[in-house]
N, C-alpha and C. Protein backbone atom coordinates (compact mmCIF):
# COMPACT_ATOMS: atom_id res chain seq x y z
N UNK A 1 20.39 -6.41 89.76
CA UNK A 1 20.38 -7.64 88.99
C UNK A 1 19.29 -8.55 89.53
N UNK A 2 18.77 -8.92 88.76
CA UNK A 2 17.51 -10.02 88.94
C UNK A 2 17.76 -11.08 88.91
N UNK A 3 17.52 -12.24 89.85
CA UNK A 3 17.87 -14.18 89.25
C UNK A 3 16.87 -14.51 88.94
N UNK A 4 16.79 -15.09 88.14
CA UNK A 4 15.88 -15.83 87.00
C UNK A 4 15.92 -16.94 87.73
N UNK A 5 14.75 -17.53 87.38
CA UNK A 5 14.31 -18.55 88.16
C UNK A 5 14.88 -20.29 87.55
N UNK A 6 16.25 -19.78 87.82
CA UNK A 6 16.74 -21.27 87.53
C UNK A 6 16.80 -22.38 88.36
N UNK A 7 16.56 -23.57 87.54
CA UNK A 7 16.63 -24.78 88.39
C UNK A 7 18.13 -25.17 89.00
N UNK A 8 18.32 -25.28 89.71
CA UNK A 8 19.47 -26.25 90.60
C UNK A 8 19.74 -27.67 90.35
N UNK A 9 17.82 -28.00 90.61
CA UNK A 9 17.74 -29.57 90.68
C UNK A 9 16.36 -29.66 90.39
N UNK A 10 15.59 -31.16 90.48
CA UNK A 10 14.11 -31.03 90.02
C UNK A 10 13.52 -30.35 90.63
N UNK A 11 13.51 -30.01 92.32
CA UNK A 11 12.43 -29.62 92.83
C UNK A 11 13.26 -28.35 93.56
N UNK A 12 14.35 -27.91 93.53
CA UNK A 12 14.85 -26.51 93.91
C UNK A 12 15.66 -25.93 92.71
N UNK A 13 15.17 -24.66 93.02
CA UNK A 13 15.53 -23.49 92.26
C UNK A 13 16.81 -22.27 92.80
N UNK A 14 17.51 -21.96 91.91
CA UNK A 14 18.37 -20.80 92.74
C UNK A 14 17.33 -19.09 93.21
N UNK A 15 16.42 -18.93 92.75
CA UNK A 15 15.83 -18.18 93.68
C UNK A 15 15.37 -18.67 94.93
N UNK A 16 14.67 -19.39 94.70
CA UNK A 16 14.50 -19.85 96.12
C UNK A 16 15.54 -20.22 97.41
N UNK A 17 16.74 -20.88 96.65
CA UNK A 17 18.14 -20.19 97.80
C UNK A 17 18.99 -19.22 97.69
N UNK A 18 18.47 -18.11 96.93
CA UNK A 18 18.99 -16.77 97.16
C UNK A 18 18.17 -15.75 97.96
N UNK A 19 16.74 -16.70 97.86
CA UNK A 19 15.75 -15.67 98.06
C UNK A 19 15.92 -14.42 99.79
N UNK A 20 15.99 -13.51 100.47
CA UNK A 20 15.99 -13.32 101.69
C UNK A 20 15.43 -12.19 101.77
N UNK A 21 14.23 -12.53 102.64
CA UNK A 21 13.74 -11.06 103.56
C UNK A 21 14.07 -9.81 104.17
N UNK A 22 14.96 -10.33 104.31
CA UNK A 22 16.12 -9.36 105.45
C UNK A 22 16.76 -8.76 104.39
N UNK A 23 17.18 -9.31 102.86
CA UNK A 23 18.06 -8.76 102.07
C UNK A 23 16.77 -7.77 101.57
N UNK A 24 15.34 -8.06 101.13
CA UNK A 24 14.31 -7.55 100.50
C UNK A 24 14.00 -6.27 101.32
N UNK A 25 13.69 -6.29 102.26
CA UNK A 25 13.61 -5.41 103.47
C UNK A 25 14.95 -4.16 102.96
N UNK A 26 16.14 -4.57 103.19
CA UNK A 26 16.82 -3.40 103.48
C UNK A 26 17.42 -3.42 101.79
N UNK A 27 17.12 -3.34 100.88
CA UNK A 27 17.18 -3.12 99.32
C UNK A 27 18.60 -3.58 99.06
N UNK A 28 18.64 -4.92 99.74
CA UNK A 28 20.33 -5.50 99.14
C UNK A 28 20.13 -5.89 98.13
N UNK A 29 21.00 -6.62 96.87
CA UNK A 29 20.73 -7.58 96.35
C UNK A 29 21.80 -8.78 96.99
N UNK A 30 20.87 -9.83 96.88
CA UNK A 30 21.92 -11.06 97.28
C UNK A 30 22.29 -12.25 96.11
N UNK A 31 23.24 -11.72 95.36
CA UNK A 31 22.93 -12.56 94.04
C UNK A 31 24.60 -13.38 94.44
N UNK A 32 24.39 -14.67 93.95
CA UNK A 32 25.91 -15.19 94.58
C UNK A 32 26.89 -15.22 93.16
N UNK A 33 27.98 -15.62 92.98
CA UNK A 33 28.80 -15.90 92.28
C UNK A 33 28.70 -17.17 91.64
N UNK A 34 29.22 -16.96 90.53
CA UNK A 34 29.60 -18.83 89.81
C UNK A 34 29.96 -19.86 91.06
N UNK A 35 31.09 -20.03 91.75
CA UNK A 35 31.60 -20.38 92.38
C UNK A 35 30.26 -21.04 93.78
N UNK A 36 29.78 -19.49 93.89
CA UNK A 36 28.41 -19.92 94.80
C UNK A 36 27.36 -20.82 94.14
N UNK A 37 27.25 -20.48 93.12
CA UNK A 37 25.56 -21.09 92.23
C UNK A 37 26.29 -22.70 92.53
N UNK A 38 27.68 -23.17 92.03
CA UNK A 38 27.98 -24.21 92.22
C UNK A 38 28.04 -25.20 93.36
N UNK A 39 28.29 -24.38 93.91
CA UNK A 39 27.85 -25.12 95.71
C UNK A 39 26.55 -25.19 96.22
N UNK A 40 25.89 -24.17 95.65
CA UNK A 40 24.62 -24.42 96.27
C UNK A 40 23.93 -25.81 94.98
N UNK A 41 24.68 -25.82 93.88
CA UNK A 41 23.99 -26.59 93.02
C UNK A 41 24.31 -27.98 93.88
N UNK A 42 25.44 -28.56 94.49
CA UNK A 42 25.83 -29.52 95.08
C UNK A 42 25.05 -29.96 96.17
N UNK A 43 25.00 -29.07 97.11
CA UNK A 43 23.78 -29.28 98.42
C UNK A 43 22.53 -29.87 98.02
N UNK A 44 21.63 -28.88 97.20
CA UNK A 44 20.81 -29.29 96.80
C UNK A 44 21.08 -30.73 95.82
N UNK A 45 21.56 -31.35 95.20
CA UNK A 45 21.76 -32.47 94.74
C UNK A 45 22.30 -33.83 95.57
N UNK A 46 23.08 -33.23 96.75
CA UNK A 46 23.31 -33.98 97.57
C UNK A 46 22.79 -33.96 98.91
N UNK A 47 21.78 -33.24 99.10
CA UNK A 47 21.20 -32.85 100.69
C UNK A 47 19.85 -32.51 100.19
N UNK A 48 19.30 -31.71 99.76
CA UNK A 48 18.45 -31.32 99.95
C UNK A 48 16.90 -32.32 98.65
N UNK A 49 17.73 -32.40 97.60
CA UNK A 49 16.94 -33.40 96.86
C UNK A 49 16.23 -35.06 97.26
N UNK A 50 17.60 -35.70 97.85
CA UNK A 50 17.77 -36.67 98.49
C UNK A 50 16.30 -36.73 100.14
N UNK A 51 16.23 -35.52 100.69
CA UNK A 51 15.47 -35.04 101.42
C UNK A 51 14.18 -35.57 100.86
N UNK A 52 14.19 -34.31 99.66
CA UNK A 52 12.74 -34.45 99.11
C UNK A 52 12.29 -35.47 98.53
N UNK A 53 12.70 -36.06 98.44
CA UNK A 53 12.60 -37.68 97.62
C UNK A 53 11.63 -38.46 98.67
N UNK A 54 13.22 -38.58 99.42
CA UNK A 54 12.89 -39.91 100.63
C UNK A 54 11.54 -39.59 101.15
N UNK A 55 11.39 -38.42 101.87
CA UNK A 55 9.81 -38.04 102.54
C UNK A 55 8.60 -37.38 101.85
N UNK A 56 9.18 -37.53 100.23
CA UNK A 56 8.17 -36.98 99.44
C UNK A 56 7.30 -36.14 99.63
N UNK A 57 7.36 -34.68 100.19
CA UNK A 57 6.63 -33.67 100.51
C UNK A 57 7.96 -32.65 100.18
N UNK A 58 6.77 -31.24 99.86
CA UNK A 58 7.68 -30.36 99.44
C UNK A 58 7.61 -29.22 100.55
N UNK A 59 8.92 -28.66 100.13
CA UNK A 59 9.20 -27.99 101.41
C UNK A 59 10.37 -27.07 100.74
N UNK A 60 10.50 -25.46 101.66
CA UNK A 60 11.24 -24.70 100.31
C UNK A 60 12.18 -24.28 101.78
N UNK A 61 13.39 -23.90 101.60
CA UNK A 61 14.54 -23.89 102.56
C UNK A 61 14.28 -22.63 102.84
N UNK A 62 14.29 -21.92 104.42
CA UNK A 62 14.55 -20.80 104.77
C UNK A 62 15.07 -19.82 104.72
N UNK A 63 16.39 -20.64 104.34
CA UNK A 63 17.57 -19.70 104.29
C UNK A 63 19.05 -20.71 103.28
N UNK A 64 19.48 -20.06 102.29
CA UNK A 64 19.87 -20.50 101.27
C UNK A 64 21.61 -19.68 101.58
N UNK A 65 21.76 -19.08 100.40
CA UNK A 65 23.20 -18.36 100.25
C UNK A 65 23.21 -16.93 100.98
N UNK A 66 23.65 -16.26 101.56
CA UNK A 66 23.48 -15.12 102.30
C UNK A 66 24.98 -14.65 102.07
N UNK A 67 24.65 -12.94 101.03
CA UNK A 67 26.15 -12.40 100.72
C UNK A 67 26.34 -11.72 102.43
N UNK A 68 27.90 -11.35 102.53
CA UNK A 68 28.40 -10.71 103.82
C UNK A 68 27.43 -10.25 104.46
N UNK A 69 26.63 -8.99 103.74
CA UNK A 69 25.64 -7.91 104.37
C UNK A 69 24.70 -8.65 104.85
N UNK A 70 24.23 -9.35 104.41
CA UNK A 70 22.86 -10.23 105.22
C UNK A 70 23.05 -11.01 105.97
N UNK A 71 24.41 -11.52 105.72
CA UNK A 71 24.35 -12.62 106.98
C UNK A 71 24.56 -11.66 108.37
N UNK A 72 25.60 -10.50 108.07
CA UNK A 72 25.93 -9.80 109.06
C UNK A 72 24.61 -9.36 109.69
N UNK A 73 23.56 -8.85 109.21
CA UNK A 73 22.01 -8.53 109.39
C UNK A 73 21.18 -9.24 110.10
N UNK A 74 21.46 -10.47 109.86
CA UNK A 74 20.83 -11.56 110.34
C UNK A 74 21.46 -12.04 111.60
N UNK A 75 22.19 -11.86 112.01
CA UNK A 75 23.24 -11.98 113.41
C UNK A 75 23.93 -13.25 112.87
N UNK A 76 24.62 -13.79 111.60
CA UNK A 76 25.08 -14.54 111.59
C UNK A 76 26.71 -14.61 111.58
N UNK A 77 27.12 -15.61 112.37
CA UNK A 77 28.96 -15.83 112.01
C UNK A 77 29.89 -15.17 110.94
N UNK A 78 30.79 -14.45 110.08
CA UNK A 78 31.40 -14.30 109.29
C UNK A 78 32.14 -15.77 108.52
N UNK A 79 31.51 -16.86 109.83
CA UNK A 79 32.77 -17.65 109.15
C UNK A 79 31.04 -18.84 108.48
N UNK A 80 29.94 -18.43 107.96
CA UNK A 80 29.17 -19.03 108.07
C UNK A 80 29.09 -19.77 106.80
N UNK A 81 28.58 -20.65 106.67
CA UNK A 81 28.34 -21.42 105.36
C UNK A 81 27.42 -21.20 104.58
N UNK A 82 26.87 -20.51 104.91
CA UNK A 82 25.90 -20.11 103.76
C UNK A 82 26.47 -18.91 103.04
N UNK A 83 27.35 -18.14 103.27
CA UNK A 83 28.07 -16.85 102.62
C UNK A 83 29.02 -17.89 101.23
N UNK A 84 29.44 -19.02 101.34
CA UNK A 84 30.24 -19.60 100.43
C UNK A 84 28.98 -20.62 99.81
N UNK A 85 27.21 -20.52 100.11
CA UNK A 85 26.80 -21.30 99.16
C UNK A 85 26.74 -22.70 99.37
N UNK A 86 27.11 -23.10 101.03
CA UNK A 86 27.20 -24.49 101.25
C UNK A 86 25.98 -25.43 102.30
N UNK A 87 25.54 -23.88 102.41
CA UNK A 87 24.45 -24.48 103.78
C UNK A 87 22.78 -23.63 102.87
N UNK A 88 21.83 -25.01 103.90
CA UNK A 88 20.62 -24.09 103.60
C UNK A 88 20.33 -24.92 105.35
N UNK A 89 19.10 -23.78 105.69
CA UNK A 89 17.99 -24.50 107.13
C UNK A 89 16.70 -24.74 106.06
N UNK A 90 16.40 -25.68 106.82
CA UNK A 90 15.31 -25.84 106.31
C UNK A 90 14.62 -26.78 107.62
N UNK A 91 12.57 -26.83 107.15
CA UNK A 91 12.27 -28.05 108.21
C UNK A 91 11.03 -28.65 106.80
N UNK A 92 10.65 -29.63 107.17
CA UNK A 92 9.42 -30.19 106.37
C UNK A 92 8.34 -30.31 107.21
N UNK A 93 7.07 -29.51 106.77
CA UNK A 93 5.76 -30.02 107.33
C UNK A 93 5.97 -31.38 107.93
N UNK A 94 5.11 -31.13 108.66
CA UNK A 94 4.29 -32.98 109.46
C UNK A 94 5.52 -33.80 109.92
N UNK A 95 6.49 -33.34 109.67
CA UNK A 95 8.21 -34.00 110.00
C UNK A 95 9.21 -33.49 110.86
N UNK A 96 9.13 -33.98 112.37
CA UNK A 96 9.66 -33.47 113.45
C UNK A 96 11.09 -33.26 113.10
N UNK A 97 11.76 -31.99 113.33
CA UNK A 97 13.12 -31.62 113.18
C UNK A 97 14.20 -32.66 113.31
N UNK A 98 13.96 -33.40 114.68
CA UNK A 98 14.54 -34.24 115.32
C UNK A 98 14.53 -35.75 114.52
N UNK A 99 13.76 -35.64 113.94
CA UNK A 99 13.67 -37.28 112.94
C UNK A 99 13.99 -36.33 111.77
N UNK A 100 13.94 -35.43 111.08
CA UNK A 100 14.68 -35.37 110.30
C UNK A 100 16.01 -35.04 110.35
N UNK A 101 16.79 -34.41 111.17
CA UNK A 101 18.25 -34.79 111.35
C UNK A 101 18.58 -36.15 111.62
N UNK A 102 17.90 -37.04 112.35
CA UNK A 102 18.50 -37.95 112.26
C UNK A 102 18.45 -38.99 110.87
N UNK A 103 17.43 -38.84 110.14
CA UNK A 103 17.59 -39.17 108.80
C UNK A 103 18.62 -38.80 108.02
N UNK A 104 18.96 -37.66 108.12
CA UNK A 104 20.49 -37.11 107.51
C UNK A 104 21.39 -37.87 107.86
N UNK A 105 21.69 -37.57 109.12
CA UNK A 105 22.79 -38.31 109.66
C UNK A 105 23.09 -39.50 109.18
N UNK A 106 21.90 -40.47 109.08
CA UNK A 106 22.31 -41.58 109.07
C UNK A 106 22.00 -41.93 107.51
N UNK A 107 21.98 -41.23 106.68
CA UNK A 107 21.35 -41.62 105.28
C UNK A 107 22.28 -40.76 104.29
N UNK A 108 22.83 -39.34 104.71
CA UNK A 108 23.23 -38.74 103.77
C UNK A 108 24.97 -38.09 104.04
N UNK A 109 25.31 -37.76 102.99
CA UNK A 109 26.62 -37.21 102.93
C UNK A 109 26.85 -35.81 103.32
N UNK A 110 27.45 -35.31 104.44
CA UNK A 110 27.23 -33.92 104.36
C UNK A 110 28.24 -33.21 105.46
N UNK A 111 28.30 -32.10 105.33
CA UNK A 111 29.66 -31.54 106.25
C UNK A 111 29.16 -31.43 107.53
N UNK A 112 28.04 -30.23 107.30
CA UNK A 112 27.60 -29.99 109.06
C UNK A 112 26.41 -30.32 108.58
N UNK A 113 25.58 -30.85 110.21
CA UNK A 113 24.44 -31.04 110.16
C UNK A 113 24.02 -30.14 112.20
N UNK A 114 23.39 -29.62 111.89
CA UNK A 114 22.75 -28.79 113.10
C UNK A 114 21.33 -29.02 113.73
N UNK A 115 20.97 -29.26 114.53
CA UNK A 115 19.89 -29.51 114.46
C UNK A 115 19.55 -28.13 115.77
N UNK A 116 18.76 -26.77 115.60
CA UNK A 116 19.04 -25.69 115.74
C UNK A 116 18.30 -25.18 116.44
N UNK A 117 18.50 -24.05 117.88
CA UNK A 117 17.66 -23.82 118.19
C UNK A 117 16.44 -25.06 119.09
N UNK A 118 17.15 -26.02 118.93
CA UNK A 118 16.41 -27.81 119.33
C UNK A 118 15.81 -27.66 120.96
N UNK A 119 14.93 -27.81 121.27
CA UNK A 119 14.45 -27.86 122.56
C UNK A 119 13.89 -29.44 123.10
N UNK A 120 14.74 -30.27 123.51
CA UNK A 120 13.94 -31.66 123.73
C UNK A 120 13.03 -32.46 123.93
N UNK A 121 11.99 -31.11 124.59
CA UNK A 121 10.10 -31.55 124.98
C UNK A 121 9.42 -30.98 123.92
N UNK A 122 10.33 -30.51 122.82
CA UNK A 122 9.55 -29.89 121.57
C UNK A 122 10.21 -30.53 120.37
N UNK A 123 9.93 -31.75 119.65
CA UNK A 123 10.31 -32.61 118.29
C UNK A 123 10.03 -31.62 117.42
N UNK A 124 9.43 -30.60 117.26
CA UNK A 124 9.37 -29.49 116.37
C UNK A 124 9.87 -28.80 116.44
N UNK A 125 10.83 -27.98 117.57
CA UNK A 125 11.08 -26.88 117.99
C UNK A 125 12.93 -26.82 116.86
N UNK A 126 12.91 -25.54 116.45
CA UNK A 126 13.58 -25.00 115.86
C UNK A 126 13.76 -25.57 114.60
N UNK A 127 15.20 -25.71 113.77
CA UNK A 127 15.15 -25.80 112.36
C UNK A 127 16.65 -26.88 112.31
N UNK A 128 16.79 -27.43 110.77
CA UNK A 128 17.73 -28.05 110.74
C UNK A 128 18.75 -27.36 110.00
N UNK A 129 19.69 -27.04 110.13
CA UNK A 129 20.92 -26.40 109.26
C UNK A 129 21.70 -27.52 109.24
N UNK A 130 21.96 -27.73 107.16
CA UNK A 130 23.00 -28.72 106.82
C UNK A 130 23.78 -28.23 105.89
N UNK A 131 25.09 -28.43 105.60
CA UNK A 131 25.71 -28.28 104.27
C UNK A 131 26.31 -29.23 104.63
N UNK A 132 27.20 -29.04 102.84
CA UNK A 132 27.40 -30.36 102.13
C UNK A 132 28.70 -29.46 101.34
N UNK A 133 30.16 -30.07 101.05
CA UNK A 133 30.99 -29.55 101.00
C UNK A 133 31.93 -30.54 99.96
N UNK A 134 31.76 -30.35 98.56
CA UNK A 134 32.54 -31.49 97.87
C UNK A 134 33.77 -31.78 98.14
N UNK A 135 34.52 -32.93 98.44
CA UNK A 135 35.25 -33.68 98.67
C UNK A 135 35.74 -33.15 100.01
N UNK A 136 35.24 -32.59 100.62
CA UNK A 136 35.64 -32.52 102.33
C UNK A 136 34.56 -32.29 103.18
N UNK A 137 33.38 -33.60 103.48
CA UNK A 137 32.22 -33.67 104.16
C UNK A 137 32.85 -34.01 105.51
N UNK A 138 32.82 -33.47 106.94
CA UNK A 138 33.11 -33.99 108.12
C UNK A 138 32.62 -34.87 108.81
N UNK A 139 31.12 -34.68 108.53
CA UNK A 139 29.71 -35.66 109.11
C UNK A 139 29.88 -34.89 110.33
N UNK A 140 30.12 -33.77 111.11
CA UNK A 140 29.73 -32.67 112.23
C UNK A 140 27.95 -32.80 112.15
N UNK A 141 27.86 -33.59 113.21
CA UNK A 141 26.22 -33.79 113.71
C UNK A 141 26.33 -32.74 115.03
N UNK A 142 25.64 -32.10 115.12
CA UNK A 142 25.72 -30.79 116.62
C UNK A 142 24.07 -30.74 116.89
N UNK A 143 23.95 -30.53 117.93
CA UNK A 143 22.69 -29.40 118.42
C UNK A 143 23.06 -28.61 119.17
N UNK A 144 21.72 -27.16 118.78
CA UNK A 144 22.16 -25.97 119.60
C UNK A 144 20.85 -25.94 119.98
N UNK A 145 21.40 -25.67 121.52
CA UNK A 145 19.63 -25.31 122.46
C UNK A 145 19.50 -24.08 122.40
N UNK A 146 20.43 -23.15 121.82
CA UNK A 146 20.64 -21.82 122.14
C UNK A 146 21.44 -21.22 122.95
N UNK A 147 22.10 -22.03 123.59
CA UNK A 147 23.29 -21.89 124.41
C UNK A 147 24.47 -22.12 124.04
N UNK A 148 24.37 -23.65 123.74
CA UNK A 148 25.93 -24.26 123.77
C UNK A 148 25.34 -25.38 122.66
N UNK A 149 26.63 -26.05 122.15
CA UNK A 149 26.73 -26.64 120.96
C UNK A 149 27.31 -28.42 121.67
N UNK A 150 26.42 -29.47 121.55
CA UNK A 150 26.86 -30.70 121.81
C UNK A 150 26.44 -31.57 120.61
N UNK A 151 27.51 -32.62 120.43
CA UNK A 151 27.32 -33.68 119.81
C UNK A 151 25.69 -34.41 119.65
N UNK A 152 25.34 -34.77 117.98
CA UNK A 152 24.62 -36.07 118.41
C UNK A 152 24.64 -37.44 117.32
């Protein structure tokens, strides 16, 4: 099955958060469900649009919906949010990781916010993972150095 290149929102598309390498590579398809297209339609309307707005530069998410097999591929959690369509990572050109999580945080609605992989002498270093979860957002702000998981 093929996804057609539907819009989500103005400036994201559901290929582009279905899209995965790892799924392309080993001949999965990663096509999500109604249920999924809907959540990811939410993120992007509530996280990821809001993004593109405020800092007006475009920027296409890394990593979108990931069925079981890929996330498993990818070394990710079973219990992960992007398998239900709720998370994307993403970073924006010219826009340190670290100022953009904290723009989230303090600007937008959203369940988890990660700021990933984060190294402190590096404002660039790693990626931001957020979802957004209708009517049960936690506001879970975390960083991971790659070790361990603390508040910020």
């Amino acid at each position: 099955m093929t996804i057609v290149n539907n819009k989500l929102s103005d400036h994201f598309s559901l290929r582009e958060l279905t899209h995965s390498a790892v799924a392309v590579r080993h001949g999965l398809d990663n096509i999500p469900t109604v249920r999924e297209v809907a959540n990811l339609t939410n993120l992007t309307i509530h996280v990821l649009e809001p993004v593109r707005t405020y800092f007006n530069i475009p920027f296409r998410p890394t990593s979108g919906y990931r069925n079981l097999a890929v996330n498993k591929l990818v070394g990710s959690k079973p219990s992960s949010q992007h398998i239900t369509g709720h998370a994307a990572d993403f970073e924006i050109p010219t826009i340190a990781n670290f100022d953009l999580a904290h723009w989230i945080k303090d600007n937008l609605e959203f369940d988890q916010l990660i700021l990933e992989f984060y190294q402190k002498d590096n404002p660039v270093s790693g990626w931001v993972h957020c979802s957004y979860v209708a009517g049960h957002n936690r506001k879970m702000s975390l960083i991971f150095d790659g070790k361990r998981y603390k508040e910020f």
